[in-house]
Structure formats: structure tokens, C-alpha cells
N, C-alpha and C. Protein backbone atom coordinates (compact mmCIF):
# COMPACT_ATOMS: atom_id res chain seq x y z
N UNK A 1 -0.31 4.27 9.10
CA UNK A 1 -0.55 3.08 8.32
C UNK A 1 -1.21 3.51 7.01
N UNK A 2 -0.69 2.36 5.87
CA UNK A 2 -1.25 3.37 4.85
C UNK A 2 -2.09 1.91 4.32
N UNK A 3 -3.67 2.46 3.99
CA UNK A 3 -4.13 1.13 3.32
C UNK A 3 -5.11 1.29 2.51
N UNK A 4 -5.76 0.08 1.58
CA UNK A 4 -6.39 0.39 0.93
C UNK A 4 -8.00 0.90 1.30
N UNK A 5 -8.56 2.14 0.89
CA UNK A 5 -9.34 2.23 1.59
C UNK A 5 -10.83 1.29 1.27
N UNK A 6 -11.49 1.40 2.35
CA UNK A 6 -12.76 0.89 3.01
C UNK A 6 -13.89 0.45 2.18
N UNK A 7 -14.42 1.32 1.37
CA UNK A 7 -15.44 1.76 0.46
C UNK A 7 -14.85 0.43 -0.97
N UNK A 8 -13.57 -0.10 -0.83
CA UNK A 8 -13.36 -0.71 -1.78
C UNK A 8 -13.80 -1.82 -1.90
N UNK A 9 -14.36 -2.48 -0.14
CA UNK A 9 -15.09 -3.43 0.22
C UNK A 9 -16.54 -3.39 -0.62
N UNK A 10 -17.11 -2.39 -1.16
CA UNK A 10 -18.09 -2.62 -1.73
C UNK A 10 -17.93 -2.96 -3.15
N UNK A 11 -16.90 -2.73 -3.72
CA UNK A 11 -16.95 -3.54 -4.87
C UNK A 11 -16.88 -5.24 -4.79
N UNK A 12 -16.36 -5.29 -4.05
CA UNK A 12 -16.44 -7.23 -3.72
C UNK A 12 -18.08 -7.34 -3.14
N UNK A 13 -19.12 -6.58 -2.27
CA UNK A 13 -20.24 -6.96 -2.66
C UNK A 13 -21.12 -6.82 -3.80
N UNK A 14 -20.68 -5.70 -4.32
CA UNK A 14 -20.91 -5.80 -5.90
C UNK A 14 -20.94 -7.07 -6.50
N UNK A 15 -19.52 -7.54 -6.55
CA UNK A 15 -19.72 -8.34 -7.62
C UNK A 15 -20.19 -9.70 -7.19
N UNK A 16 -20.36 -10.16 -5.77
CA UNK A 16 -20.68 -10.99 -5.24
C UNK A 16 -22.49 -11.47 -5.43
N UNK A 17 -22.64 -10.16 -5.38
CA UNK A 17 -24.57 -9.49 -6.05
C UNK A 17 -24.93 -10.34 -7.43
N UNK A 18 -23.59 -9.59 -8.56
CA UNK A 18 -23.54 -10.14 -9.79
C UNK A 18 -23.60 -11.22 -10.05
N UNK A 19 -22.41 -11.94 -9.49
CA UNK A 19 -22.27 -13.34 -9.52
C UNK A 19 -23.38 -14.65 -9.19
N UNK A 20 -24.53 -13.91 -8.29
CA UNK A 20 -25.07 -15.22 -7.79
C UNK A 20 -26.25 -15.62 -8.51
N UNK A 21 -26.58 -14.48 -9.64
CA UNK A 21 -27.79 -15.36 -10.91
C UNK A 21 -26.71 -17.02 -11.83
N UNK A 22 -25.66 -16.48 -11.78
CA UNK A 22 -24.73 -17.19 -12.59
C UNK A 22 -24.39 -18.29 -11.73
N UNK A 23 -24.06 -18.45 -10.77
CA UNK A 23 -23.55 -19.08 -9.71
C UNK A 23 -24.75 -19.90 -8.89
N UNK A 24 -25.69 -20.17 -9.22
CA UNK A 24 -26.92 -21.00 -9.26
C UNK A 24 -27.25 -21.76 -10.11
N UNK A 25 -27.28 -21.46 -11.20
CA UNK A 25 -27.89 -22.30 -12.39
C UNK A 25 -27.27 -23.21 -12.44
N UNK A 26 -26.14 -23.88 -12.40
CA UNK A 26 -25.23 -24.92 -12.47
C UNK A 26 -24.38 -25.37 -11.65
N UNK A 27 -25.03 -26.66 -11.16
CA UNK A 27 -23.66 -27.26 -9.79
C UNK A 27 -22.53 -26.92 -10.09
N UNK A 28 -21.86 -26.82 -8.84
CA UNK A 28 -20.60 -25.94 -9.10
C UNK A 28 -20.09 -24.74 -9.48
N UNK A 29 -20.95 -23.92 -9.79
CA UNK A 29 -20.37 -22.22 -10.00
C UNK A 29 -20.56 -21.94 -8.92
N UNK A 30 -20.54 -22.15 -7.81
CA UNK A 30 -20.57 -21.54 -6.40
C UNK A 30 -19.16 -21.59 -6.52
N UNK A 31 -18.59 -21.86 -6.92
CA UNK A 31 -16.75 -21.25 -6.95
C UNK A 31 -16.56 -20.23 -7.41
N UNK A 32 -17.80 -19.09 -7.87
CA UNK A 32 -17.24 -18.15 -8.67
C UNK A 32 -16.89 -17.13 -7.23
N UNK A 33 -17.93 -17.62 -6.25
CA UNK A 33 -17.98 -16.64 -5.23
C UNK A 33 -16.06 -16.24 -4.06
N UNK A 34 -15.40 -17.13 -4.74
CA UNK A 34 -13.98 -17.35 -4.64
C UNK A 34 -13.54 -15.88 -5.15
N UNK A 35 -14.33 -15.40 -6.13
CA UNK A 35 -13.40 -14.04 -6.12
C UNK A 35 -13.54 -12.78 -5.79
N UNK A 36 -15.02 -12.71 -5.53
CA UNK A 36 -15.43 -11.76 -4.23
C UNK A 36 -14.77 -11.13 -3.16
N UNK A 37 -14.43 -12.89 -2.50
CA UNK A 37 -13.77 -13.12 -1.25
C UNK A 37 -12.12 -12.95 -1.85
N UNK A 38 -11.73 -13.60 -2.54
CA UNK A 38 -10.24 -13.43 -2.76
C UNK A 38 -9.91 -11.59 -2.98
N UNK A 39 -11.11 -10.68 -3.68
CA UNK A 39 -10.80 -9.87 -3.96
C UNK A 39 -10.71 -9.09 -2.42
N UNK A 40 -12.00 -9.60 -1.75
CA UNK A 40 -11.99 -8.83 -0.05
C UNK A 40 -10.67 -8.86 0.80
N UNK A 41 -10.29 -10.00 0.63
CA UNK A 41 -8.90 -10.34 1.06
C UNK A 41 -7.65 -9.57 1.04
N UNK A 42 -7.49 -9.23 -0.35
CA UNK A 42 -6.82 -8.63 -0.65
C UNK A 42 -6.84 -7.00 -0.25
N UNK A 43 -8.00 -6.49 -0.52
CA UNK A 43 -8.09 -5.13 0.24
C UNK A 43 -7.81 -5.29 1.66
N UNK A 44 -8.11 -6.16 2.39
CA UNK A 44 -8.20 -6.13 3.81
C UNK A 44 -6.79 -6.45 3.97
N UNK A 45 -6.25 -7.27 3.39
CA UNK A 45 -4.42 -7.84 4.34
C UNK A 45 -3.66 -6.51 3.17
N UNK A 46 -3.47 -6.17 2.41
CA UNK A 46 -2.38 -5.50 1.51
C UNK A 46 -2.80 -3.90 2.19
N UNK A 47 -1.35 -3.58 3.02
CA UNK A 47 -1.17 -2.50 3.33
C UNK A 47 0.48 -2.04 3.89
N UNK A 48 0.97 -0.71 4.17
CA UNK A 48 2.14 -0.28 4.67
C UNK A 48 2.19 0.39 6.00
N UNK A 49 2.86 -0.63 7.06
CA UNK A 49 2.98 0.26 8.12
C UNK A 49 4.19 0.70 8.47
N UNK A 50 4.61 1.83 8.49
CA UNK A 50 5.63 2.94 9.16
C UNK A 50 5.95 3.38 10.23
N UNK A 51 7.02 3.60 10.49
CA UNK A 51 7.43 4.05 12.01
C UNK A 51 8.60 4.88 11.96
N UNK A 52 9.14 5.15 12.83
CA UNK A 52 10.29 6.16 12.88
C UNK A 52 11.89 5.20 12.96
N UNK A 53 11.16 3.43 12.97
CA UNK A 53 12.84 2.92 12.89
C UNK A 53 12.41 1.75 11.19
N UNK A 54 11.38 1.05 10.99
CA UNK A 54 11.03 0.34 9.80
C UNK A 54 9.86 0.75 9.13
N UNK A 55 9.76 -0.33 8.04
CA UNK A 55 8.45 -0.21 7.02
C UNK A 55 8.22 -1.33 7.40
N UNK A 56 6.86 -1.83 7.23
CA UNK A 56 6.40 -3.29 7.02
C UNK A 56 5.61 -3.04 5.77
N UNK A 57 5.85 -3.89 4.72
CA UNK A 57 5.15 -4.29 3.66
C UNK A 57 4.25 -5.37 3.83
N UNK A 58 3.18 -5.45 3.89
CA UNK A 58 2.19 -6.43 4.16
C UNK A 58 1.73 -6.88 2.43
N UNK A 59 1.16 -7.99 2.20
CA UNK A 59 0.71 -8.56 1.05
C UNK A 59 -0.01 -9.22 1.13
N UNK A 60 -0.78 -9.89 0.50
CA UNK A 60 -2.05 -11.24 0.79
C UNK A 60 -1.81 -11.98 0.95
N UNK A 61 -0.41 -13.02 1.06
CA UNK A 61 0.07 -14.06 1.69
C UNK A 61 1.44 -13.72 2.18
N UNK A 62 2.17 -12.66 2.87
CA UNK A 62 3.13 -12.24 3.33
C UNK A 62 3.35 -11.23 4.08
N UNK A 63 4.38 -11.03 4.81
CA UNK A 63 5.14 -9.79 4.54
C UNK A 63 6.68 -9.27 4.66
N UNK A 64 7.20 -7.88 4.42
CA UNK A 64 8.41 -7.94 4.83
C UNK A 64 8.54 -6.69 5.67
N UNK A 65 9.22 -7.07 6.42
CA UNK A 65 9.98 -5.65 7.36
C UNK A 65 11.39 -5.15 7.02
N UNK A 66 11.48 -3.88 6.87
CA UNK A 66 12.80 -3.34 5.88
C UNK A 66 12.93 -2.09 7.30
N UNK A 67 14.31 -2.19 7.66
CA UNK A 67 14.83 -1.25 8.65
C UNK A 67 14.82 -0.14 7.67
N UNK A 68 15.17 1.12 8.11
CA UNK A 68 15.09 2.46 7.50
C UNK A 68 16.78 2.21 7.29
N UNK A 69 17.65 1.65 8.26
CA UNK A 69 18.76 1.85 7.63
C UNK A 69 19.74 1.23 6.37
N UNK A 70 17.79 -0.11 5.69
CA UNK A 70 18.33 -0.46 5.12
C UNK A 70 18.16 0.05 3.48
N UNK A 71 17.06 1.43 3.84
CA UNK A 71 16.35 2.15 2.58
C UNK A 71 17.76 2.74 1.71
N UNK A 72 17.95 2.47 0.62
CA UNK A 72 18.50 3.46 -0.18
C UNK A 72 17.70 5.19 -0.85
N UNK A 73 16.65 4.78 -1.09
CA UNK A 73 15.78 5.45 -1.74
C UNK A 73 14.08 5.21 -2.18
N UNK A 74 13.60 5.80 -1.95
CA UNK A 74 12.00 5.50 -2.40
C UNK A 74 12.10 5.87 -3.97
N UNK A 75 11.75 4.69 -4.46
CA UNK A 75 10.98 4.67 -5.82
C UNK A 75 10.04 5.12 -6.16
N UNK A 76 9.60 6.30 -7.24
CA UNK A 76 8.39 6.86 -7.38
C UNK A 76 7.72 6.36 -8.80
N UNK A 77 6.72 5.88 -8.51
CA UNK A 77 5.95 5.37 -9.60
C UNK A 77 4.69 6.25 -9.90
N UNK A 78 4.48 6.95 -10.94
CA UNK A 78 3.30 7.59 -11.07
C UNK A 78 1.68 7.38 -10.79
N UNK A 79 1.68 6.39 -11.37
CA UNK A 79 0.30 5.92 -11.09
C UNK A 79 0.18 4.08 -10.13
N UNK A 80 1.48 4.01 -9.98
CA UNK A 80 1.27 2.92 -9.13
C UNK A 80 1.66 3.11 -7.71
N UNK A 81 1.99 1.80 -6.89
CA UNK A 81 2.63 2.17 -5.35
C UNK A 81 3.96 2.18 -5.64
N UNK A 82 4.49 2.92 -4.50
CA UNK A 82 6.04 3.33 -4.36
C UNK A 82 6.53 2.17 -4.25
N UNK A 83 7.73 2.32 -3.98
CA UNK A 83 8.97 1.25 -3.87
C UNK A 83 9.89 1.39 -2.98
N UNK A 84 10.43 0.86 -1.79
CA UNK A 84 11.38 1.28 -1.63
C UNK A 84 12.98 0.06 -1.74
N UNK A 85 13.93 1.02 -2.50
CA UNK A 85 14.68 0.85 -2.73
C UNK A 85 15.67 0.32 -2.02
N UNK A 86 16.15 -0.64 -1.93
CA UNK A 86 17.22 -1.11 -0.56
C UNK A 86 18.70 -1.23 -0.97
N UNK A 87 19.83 -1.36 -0.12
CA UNK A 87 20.97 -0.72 -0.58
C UNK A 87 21.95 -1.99 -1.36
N UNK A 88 21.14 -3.16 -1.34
CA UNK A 88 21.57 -4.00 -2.45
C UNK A 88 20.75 -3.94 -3.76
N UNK A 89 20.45 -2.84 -3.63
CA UNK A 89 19.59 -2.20 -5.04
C UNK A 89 18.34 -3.34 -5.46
N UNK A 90 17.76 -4.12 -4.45
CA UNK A 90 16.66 -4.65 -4.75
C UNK A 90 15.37 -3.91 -4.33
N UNK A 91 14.22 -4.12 -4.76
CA UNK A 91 13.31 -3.34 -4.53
C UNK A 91 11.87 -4.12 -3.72
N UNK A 92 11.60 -3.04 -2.26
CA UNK A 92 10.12 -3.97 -2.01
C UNK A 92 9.22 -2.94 -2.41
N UNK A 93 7.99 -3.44 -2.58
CA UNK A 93 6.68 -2.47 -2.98
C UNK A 93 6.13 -2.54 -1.65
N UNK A 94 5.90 -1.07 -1.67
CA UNK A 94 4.94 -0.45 -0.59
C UNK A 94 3.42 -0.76 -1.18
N UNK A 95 2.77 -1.48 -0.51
CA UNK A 95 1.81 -1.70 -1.15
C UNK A 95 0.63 -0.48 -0.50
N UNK A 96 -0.24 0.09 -1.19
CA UNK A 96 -1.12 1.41 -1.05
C UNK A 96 -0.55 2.60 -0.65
N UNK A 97 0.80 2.71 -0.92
CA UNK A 97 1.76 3.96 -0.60
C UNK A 97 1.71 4.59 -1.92
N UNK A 98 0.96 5.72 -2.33
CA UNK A 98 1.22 6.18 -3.83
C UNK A 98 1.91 7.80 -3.66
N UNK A 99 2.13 8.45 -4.59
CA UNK A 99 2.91 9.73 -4.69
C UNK A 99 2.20 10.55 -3.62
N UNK A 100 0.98 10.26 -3.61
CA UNK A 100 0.34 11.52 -3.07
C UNK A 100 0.37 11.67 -1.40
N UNK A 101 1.55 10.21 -1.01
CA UNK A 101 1.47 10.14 0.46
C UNK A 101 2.84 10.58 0.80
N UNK A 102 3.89 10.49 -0.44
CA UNK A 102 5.05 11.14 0.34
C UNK A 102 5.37 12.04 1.37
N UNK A 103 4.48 12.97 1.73
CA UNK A 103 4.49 14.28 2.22
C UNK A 103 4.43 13.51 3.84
N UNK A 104 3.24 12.58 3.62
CA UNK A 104 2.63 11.59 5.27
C UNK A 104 4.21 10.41 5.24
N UNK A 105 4.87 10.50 4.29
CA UNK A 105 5.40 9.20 4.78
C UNK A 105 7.00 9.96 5.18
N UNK A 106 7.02 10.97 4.60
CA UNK A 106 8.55 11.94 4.55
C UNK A 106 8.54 12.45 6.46
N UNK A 107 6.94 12.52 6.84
CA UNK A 107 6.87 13.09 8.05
C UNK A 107 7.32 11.98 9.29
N UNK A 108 6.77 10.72 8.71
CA UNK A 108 6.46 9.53 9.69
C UNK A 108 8.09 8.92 9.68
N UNK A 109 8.66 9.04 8.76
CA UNK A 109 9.70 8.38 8.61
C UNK A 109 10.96 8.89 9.43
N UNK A 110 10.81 10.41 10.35
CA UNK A 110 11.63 10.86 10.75
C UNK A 110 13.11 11.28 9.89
N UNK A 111 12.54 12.08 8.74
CA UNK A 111 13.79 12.96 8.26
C UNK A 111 14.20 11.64 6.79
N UNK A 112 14.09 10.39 6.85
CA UNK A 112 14.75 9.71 6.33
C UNK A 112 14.31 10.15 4.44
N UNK A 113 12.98 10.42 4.20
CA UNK A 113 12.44 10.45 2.94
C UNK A 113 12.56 12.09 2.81
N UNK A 114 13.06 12.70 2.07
CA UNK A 114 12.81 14.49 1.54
C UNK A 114 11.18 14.52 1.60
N UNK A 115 10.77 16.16 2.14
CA UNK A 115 9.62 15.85 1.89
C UNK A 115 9.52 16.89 0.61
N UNK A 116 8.43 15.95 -0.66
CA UNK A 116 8.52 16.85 -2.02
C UNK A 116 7.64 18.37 -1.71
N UNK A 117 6.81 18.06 -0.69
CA UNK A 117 6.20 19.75 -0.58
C UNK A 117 7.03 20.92 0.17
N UNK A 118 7.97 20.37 0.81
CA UNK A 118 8.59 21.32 1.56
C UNK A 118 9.55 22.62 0.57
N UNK A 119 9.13 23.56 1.05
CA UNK A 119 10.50 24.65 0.14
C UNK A 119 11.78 24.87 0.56
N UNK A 120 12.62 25.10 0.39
CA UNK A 120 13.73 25.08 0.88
C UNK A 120 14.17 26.53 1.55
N UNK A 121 13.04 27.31 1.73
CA UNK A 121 13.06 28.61 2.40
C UNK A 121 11.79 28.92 3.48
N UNK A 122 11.76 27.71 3.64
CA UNK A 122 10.39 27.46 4.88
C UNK A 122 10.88 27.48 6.44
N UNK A 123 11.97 26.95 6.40
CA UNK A 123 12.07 27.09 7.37
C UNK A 123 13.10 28.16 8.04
N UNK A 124 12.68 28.65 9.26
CA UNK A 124 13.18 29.84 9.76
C UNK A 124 14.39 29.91 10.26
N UNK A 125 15.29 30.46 10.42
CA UNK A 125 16.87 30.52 10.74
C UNK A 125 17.05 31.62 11.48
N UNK A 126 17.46 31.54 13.14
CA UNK A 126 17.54 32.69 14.42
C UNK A 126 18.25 33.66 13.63
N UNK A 127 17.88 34.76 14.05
CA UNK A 127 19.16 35.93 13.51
C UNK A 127 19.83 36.32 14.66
């Protein structure tokens, strides 16, 4: 499972900290505390789980399940999350899947993704 990590929960008490000199002084800014929580939310539900037959894309009000046989290709985005590519050429986002997991997701996926660290003289051949 790939997700956002843990420690990110402390920025929503962060700003929850921030918020509550502001969020006093005047009836009604207790709504600011809406984005604390909306932000907690979001770390906690947005993640990718994998298996050896689908993906599930999870989101903060959704999700989708994509068979492997329906992957065309993983989309690589540099600094964002991957994509994967489906064979009516539409695209779902892996949400917290970034470049640096291909290697975990090429393994989990059973053969389906290349893995980019592998060499092509790694592996051994009987003589």
C-alpha cells in the first residue's frame, strides 16, 4: 500500500494551533478549523493499494479499481504521482505513488510494470 505518510498529520495540527488566536475573536471563524480537518482527511483517505491482479486508487471522496489487464502503461510524472494509463488511453492517478516507488510497485505488480532499477544482465542464465 502506498500512502501518504504519517508525520504529515502534524502539519494539520500545526495549523489547527495557528488558527485558533484567529478563530476566537469573532463568531463564526470556528469554520476556519474546517481546514485542518479537511486537510487531515485528505492525508488519511488518499492512497494506492496494489496486488498481483488490480490497483485501487483511493481519493477523499472516492475510489477506483483498475484490473492490471486493464493497464496500458504507467505514466511517469517527475515531481508528481504516477498515472496509470488504461487501454482506452484514459488516465487514473495513483495517488502517493511517485517515481521513487516504481521499483516497490514493478515488484508488487507481478512482472506487469518494467522494473527501472533492474539491468538487463542481472539476471543469471544456466549454462
Amino acid at each position: 500500500m502506498f500512502r501518504i505518510p504519517s508525520p504529515a498529520l502534524l502539519a494539520s495540527l500545526t495549523i489547527a494551533i495557528c488558527v485558533t488566536p484567529v478563530a476566537w475573536t469573532v463568531p463564526g471563524l470556528q469554520a476556519l478549523y474546517l481546514v485542518p480537518v479537511g486537510y487531515a482527511v485528505w492525508v488519511v483517505r488518499n492512497r494506492t493499494t496494489v496486488d498481483s491482479s488490480q490497483l485501487v486508487a483511493r481519493s477523499t471522496f472516492g475510489k477506483r479499481v483498475v484490473a492490471w489487464d486493464d493497464v496500458k502503461a504507467i505514466k511517469v510524472v517527475p515531481k508528481g504521482w504516477l498515472s496509470a494509463v488504461l487501454k482506452d488511453d484514459s488516465q487514473v492517478r495513483l495517488p502517493a505513488v511517485r517515481a521513487m516507488h516504481l521499483s516497490a510497485l514493478a515488484s508488487v505488480s507481478g512482472g506487469r510494470v518494467p522494473d527501472p532499477e533492474a539491468t538487463p544482465g542481472s539476471v543469471e542464465s544456466p549454462e
